[in-house]
N, C-alpha and C. Protein backbone atom coordinates (compact mmCIF):
# COMPACT_ATOMS: atom_id res chain seq x y z
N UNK A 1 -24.88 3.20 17.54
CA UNK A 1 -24.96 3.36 16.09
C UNK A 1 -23.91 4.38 15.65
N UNK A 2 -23.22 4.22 14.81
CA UNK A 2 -22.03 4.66 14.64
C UNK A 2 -22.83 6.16 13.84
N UNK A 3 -22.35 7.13 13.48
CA UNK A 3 -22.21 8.31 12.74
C UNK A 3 -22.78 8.17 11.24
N UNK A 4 -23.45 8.59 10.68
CA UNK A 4 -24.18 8.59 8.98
C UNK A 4 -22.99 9.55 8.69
N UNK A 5 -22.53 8.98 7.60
CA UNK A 5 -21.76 9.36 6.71
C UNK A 5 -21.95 9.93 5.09
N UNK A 6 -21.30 10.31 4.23
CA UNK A 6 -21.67 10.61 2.96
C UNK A 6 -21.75 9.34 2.11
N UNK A 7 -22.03 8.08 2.21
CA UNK A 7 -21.36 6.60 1.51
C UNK A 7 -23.33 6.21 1.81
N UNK A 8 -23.95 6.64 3.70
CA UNK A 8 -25.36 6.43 3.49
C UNK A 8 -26.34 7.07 2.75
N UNK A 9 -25.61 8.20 2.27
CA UNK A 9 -26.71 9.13 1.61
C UNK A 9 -26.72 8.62 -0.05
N UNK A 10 -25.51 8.20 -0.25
CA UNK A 10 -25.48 7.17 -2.25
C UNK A 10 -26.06 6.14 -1.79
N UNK A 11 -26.46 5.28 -0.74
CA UNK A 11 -26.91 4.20 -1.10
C UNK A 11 -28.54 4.37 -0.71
N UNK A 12 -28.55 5.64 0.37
CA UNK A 12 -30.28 5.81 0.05
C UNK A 12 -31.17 6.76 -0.87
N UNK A 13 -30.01 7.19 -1.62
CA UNK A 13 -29.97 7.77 -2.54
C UNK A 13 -30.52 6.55 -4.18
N UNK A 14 -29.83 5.64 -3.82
CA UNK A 14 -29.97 4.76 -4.81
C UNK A 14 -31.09 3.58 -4.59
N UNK A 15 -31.16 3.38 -3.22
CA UNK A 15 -32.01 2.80 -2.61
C UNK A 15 -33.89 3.69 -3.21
N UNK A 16 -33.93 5.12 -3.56
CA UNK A 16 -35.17 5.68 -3.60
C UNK A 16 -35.53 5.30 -5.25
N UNK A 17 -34.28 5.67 -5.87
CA UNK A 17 -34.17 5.72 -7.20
C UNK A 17 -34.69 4.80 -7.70
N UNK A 18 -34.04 3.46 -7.22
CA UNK A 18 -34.01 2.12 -7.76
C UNK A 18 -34.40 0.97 -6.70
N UNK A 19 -35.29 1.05 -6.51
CA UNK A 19 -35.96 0.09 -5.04
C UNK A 19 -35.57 -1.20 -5.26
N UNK A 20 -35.31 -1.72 -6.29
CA UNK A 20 -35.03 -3.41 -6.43
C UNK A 20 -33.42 -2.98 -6.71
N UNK A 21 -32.65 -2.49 -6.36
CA UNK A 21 -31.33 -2.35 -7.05
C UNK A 21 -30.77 -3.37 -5.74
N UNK A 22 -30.55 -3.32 -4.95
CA UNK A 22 -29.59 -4.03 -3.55
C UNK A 22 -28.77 -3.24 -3.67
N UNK A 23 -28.57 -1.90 -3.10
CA UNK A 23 -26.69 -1.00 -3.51
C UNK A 23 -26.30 -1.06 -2.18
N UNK A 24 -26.73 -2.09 -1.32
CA UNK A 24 -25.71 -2.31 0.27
C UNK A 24 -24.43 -2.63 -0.14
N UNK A 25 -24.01 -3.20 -1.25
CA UNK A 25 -22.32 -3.37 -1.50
C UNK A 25 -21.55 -2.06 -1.69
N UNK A 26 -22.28 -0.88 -1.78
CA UNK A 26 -21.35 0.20 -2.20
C UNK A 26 -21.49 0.73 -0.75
N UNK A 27 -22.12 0.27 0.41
CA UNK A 27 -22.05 0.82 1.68
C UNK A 27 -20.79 0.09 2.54
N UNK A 28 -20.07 -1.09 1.94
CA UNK A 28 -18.43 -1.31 2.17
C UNK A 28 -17.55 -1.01 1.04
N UNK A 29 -17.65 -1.64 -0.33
CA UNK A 29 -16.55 -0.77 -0.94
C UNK A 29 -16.23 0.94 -1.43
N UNK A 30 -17.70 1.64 -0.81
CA UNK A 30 -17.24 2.78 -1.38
C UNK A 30 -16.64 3.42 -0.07
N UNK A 31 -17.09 2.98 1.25
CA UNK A 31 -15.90 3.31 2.43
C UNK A 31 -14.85 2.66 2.55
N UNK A 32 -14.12 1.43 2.09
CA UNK A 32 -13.22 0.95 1.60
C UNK A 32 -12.56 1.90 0.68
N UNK A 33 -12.63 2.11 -0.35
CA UNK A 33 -12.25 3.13 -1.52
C UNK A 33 -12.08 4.35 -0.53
N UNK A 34 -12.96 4.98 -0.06
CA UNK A 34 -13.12 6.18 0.69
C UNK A 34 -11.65 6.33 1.32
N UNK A 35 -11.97 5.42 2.43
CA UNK A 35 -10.16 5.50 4.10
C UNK A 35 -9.55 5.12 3.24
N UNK A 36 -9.40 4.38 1.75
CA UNK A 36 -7.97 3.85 1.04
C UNK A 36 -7.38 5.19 0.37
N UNK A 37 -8.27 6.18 0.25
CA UNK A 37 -7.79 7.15 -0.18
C UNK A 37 -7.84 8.04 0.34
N UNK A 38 -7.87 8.12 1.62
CA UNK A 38 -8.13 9.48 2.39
C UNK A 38 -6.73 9.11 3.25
N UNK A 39 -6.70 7.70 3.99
CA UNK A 39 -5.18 7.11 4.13
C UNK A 39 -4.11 7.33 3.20
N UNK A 40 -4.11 7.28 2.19
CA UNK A 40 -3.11 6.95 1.36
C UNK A 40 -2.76 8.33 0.97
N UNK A 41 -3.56 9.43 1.06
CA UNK A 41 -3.00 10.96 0.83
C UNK A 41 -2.63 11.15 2.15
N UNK A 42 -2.69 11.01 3.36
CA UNK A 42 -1.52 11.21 4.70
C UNK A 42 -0.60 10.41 4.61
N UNK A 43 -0.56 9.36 4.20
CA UNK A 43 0.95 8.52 3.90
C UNK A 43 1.44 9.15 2.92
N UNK A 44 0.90 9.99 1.81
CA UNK A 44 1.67 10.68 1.03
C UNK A 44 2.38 11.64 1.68
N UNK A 45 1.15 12.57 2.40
CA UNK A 45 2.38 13.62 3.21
C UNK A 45 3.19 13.53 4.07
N UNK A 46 3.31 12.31 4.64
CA UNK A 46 4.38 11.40 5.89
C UNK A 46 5.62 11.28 4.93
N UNK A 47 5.46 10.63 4.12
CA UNK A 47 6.64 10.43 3.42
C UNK A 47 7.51 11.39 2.54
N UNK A 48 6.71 12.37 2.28
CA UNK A 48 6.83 13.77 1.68
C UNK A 48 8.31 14.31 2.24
N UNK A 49 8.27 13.77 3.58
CA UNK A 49 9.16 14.66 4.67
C UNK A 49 10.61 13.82 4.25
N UNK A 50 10.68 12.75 3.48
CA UNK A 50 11.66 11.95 3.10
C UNK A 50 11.71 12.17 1.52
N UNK A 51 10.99 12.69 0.99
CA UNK A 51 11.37 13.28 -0.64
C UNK A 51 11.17 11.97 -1.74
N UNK A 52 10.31 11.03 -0.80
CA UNK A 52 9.18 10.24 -1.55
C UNK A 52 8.25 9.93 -1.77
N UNK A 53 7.19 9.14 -2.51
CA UNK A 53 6.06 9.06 -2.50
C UNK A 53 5.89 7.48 -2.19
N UNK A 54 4.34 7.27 -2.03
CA UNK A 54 4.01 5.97 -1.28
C UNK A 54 5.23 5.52 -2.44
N UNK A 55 4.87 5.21 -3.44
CA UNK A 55 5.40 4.33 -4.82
C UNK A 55 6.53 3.79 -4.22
N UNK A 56 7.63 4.77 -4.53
CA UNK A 56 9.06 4.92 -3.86
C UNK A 56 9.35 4.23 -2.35
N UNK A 57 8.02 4.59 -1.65
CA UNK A 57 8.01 3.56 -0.18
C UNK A 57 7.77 2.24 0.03
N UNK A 58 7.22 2.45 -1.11
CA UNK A 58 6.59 0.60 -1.55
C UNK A 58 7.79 -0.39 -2.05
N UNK A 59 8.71 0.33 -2.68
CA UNK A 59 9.78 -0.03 -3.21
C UNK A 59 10.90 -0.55 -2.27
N UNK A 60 11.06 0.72 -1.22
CA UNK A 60 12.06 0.55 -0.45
C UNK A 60 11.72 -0.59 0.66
N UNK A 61 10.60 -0.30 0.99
CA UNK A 61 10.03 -1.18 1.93
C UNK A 61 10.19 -2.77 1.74
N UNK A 62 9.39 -3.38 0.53
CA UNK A 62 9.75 -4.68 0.08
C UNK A 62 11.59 -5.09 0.00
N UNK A 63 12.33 -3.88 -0.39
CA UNK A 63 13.84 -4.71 0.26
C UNK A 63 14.18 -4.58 1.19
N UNK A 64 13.75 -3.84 2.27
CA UNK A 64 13.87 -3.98 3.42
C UNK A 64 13.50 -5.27 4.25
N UNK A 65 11.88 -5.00 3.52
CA UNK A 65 11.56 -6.18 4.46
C UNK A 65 12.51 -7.81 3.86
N UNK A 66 12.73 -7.74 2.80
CA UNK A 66 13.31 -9.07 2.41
C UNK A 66 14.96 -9.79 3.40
N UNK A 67 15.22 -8.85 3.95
CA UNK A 67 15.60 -8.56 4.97
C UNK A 67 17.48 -9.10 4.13
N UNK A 68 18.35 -9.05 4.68
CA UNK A 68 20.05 -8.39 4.56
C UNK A 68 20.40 -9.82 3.64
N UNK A 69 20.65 -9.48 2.23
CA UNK A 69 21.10 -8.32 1.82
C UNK A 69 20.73 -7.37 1.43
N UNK A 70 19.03 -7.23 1.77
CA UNK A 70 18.00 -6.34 1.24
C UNK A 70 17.99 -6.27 -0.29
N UNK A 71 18.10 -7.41 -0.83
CA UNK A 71 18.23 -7.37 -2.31
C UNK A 71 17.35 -8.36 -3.23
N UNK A 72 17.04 -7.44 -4.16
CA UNK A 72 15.78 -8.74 -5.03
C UNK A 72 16.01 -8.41 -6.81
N UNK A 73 15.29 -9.17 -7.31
CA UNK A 73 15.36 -8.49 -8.61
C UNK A 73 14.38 -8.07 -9.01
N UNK A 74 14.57 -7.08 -10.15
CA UNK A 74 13.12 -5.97 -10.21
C UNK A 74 12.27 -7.28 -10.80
N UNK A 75 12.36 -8.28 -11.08
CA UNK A 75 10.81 -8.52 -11.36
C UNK A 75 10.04 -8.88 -10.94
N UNK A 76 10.93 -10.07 -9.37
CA UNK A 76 9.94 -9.87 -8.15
C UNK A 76 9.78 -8.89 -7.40
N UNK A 77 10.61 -7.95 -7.41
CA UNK A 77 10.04 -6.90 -6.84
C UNK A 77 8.56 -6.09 -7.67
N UNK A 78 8.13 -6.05 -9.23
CA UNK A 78 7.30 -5.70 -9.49
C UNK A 78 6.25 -6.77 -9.46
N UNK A 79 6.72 -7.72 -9.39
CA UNK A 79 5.41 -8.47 -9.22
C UNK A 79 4.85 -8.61 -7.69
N UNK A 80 5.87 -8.26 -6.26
CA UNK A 80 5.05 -8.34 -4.91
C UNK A 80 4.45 -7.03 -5.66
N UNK A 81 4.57 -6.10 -6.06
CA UNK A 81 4.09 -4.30 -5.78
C UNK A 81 2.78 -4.06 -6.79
N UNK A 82 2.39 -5.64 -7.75
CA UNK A 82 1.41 -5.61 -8.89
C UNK A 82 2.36 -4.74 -9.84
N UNK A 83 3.40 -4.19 -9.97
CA UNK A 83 3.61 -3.32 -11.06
C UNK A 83 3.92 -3.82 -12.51
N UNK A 84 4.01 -3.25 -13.45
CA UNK A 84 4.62 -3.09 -15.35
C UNK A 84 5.92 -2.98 -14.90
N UNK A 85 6.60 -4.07 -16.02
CA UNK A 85 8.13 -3.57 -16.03
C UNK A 85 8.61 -2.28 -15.90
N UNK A 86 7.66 -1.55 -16.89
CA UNK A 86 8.18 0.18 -17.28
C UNK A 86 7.66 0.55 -15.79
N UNK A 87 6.71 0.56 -14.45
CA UNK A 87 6.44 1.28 -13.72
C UNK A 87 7.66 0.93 -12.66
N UNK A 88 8.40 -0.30 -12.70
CA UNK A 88 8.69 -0.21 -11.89
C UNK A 88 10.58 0.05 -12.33
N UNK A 89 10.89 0.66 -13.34
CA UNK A 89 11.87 0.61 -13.79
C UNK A 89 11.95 2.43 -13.45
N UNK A 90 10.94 3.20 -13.54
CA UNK A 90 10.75 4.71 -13.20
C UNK A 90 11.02 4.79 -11.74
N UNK A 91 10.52 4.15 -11.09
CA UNK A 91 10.75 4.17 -9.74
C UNK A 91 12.12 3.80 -9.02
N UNK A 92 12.58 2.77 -9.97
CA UNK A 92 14.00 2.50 -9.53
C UNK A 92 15.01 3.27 -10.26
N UNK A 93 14.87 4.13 -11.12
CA UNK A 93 15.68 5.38 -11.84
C UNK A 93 15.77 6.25 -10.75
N UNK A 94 13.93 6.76 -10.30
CA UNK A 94 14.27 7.92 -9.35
C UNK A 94 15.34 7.40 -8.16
N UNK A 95 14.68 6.39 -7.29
CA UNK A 95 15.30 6.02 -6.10
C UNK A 95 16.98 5.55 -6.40
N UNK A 96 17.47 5.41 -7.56
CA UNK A 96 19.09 5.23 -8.03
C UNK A 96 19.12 6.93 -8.12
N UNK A 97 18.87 6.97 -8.55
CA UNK A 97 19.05 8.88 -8.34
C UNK A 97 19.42 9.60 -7.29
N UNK A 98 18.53 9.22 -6.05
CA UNK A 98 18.62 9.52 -5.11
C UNK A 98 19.51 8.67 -3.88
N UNK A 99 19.76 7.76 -4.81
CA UNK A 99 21.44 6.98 -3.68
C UNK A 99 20.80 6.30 -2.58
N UNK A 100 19.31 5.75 -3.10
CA UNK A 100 18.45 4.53 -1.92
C UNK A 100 18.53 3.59 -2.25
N UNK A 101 18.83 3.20 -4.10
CA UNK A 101 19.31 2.00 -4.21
C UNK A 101 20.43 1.77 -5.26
N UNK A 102 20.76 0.85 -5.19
CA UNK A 102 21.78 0.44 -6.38
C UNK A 102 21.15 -0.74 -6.78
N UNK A 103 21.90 -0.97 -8.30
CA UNK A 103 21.28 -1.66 -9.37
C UNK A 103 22.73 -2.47 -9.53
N UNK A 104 22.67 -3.68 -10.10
CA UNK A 104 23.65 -4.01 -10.30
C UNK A 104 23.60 -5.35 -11.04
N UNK A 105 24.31 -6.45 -11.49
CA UNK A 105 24.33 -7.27 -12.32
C UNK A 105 23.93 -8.28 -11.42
N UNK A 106 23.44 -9.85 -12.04
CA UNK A 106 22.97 -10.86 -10.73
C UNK A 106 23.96 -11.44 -11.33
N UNK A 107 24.67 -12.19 -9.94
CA UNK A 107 25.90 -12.87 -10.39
C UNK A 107 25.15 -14.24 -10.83
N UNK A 108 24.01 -14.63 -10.76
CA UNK A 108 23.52 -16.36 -10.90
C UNK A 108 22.74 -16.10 -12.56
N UNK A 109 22.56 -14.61 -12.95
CA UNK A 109 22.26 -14.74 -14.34
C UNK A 109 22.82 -13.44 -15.18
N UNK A 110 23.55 -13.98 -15.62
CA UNK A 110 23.87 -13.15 -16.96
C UNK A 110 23.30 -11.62 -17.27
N UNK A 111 21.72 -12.34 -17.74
CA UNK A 111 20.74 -11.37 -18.25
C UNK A 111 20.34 -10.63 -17.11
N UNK A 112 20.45 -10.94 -15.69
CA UNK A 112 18.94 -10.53 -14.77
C UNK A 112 20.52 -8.92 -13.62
N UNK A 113 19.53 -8.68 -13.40
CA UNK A 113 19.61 -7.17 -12.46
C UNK A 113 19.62 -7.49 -10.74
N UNK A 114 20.25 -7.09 -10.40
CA UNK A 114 19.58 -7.22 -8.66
C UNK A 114 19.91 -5.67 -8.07
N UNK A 115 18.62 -5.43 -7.25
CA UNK A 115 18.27 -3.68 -6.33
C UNK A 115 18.77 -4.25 -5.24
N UNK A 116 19.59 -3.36 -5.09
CA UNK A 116 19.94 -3.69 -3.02
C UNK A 116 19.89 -2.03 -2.83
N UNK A 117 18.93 -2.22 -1.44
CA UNK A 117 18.89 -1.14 -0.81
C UNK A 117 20.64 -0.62 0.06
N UNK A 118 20.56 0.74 -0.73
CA UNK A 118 21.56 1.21 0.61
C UNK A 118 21.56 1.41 1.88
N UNK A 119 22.54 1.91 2.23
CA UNK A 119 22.61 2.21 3.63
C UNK A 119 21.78 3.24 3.75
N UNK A 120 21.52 4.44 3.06
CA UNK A 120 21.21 5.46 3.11
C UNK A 120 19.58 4.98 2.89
N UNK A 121 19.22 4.36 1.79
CA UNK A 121 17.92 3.65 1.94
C UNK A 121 17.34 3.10 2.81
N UNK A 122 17.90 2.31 3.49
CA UNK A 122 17.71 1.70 4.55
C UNK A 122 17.26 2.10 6.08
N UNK A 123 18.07 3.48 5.96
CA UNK A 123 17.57 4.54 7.32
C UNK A 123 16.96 4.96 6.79
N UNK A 124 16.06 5.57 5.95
CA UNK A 124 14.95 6.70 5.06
C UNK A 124 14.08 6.01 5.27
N UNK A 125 13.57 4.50 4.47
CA UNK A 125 13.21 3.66 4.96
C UNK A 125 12.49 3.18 6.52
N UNK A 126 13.08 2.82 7.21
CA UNK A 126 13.02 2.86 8.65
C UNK A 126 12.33 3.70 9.25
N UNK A 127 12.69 4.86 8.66
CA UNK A 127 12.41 6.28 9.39
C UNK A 127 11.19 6.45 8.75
N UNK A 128 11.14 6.95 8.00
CA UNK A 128 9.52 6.89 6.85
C UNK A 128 8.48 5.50 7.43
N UNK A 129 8.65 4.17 7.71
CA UNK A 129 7.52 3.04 7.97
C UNK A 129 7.22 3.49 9.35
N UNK A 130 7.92 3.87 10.46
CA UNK A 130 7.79 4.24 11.64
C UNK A 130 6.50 5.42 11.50
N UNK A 131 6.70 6.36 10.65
CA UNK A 131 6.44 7.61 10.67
C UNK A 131 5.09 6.97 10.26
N UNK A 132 4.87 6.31 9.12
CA UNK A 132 4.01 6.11 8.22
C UNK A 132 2.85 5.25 8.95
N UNK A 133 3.10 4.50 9.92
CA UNK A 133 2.64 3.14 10.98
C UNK A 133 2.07 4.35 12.00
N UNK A 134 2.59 5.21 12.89
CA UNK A 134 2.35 6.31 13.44
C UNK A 134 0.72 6.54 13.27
N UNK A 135 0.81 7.51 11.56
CA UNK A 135 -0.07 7.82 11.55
C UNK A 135 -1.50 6.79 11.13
N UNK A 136 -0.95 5.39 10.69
CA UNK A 136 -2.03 4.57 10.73
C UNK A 136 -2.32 3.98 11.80
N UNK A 137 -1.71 4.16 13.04
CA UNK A 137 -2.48 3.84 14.60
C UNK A 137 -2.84 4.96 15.09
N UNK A 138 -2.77 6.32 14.99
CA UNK A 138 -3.63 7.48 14.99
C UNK A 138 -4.82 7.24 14.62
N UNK A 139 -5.27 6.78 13.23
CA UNK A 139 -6.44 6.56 12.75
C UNK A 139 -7.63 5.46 13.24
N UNK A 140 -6.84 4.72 13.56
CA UNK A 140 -7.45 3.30 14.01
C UNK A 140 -7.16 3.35 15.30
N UNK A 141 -7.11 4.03 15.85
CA UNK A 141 -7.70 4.26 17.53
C UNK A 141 -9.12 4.93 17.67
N UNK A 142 -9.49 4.91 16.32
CA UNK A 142 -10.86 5.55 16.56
C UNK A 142 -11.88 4.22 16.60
N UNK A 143 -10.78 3.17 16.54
CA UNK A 143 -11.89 1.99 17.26
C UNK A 143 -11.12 1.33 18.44
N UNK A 144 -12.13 0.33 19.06
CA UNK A 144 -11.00 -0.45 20.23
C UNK A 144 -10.12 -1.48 20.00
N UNK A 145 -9.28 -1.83 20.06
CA UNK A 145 -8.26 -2.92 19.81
C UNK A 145 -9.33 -3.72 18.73
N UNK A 146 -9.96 -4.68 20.08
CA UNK A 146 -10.93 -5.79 19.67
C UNK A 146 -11.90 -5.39 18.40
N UNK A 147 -11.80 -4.58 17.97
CA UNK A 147 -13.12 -3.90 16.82
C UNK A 147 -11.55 -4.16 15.42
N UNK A 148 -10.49 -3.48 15.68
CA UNK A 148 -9.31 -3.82 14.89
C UNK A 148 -9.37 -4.98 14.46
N UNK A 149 -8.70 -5.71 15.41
CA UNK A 149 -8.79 -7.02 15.34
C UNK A 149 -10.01 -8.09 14.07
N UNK A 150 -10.80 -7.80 14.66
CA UNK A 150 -11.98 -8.20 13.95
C UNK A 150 -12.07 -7.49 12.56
N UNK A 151 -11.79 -6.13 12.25
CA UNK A 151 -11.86 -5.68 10.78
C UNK A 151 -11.11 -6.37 10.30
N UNK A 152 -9.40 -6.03 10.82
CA UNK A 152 -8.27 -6.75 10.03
C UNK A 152 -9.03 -8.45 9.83
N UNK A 153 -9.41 -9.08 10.35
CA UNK A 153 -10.19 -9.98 10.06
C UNK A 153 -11.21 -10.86 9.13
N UNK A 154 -12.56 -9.41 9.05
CA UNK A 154 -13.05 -9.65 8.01
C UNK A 154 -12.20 -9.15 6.56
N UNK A 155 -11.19 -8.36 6.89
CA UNK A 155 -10.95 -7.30 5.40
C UNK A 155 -10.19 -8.76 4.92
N UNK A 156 -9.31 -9.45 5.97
CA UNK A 156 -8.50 -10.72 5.33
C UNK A 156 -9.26 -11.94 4.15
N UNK A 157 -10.76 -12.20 5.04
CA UNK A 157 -11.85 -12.59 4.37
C UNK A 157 -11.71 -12.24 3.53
N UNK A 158 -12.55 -11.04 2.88
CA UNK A 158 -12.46 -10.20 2.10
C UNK A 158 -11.66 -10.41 0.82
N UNK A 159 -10.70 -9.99 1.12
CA UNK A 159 -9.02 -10.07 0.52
C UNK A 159 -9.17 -11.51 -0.60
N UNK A 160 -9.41 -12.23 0.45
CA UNK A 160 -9.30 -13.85 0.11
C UNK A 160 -10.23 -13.72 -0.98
N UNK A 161 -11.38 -14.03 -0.41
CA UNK A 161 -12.84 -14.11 -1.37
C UNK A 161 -12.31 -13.14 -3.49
N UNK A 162 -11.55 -12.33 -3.05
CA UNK A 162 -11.92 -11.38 -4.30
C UNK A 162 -10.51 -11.75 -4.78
N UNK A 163 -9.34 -12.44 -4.18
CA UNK A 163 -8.32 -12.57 -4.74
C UNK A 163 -8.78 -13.86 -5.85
N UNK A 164 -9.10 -14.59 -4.58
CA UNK A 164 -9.32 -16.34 -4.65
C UNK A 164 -10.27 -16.13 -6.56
N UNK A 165 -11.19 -14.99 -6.58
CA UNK A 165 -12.31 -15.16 -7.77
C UNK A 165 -11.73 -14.46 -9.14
N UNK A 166 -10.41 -13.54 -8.49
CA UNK A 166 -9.62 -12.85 -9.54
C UNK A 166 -8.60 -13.66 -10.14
N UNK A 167 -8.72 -15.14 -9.76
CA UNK A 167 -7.52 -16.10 -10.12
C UNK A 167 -8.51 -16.78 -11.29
């Protein structure tokens, strides 16, 4: 039996309160919510060491991964990242700022923009997902492979089920 946590004490907490309530769903999304944000402030300070934030990693990352010429245009790039034109137009100010990406005209439209990661992006990048992957197999060695396996699994479920009902 794994460890009682602070996530069993709200739901038997709610469980005394409200005896017909069912609050077993907040005993996965509020530890869901919980490691998404207890993760996501050490990926903040991982990346810290590169003079960005997840945002900025999220950014660089998707042209990376799109792989050479590492180049897209911001609106698929805000639409893989869920972002607003305006959020993702701040992010590509800072990171042009900082000489990780360039902006430039699309030669196939007139109107449209294309981000290509630099060179200099490109190693920051690299160096930062390594770093950042690091500390998310630090964390998840606190189960066995096969227990991984199987989360990444159900969370895919998961994923599906709430995407599939958000369409």
């Amino acid at each position: 039996m794994a460890q009682r946590d602070d996530v069993d004490g709200i739901v038997e907490q709610w469980q005394r309160e409200r005896p017909g309530m069912r609050p077993e769903p907040m005993a996965v999304f509020g530890r869901i919510y919980r490691i998404a944000r207890l993760v996501g402030d050490e990926q903040e300070r991982t990346y810290a060491r590169w003079s960005i934030g997840r945002g900025e990693f999220d950014v660089l990352a998707a042209l990376r991964r799109a792989g050479a010429p590492y180049t897209l245009a911001p609106k698929a790039l805000a639409a893989s990242l869920m972002l607003t034109s305006g959020g993702m137009t701040g992010r590509l100010d800072r990171l042009e700022r900082a000489g990780l990406v360039r902006r430039s005209p699309d030669p196939t439209d007139r109107r449209g923009l294309q981000v290509t990661l630099t060179e200099t992006g490109r190693t920051l990048v690299e160096e930062a997902a390594e770093a950042g992957l690091a500390v998310q197999r630090r964390l998840l060695d606190a189960l066995p492979p096969e227990d991984q396996e199987r989360l990444g699994d159900l969370l895919r479920t998961l994923l599906g089920a709430v995407t599939d009902r958000d369409r």
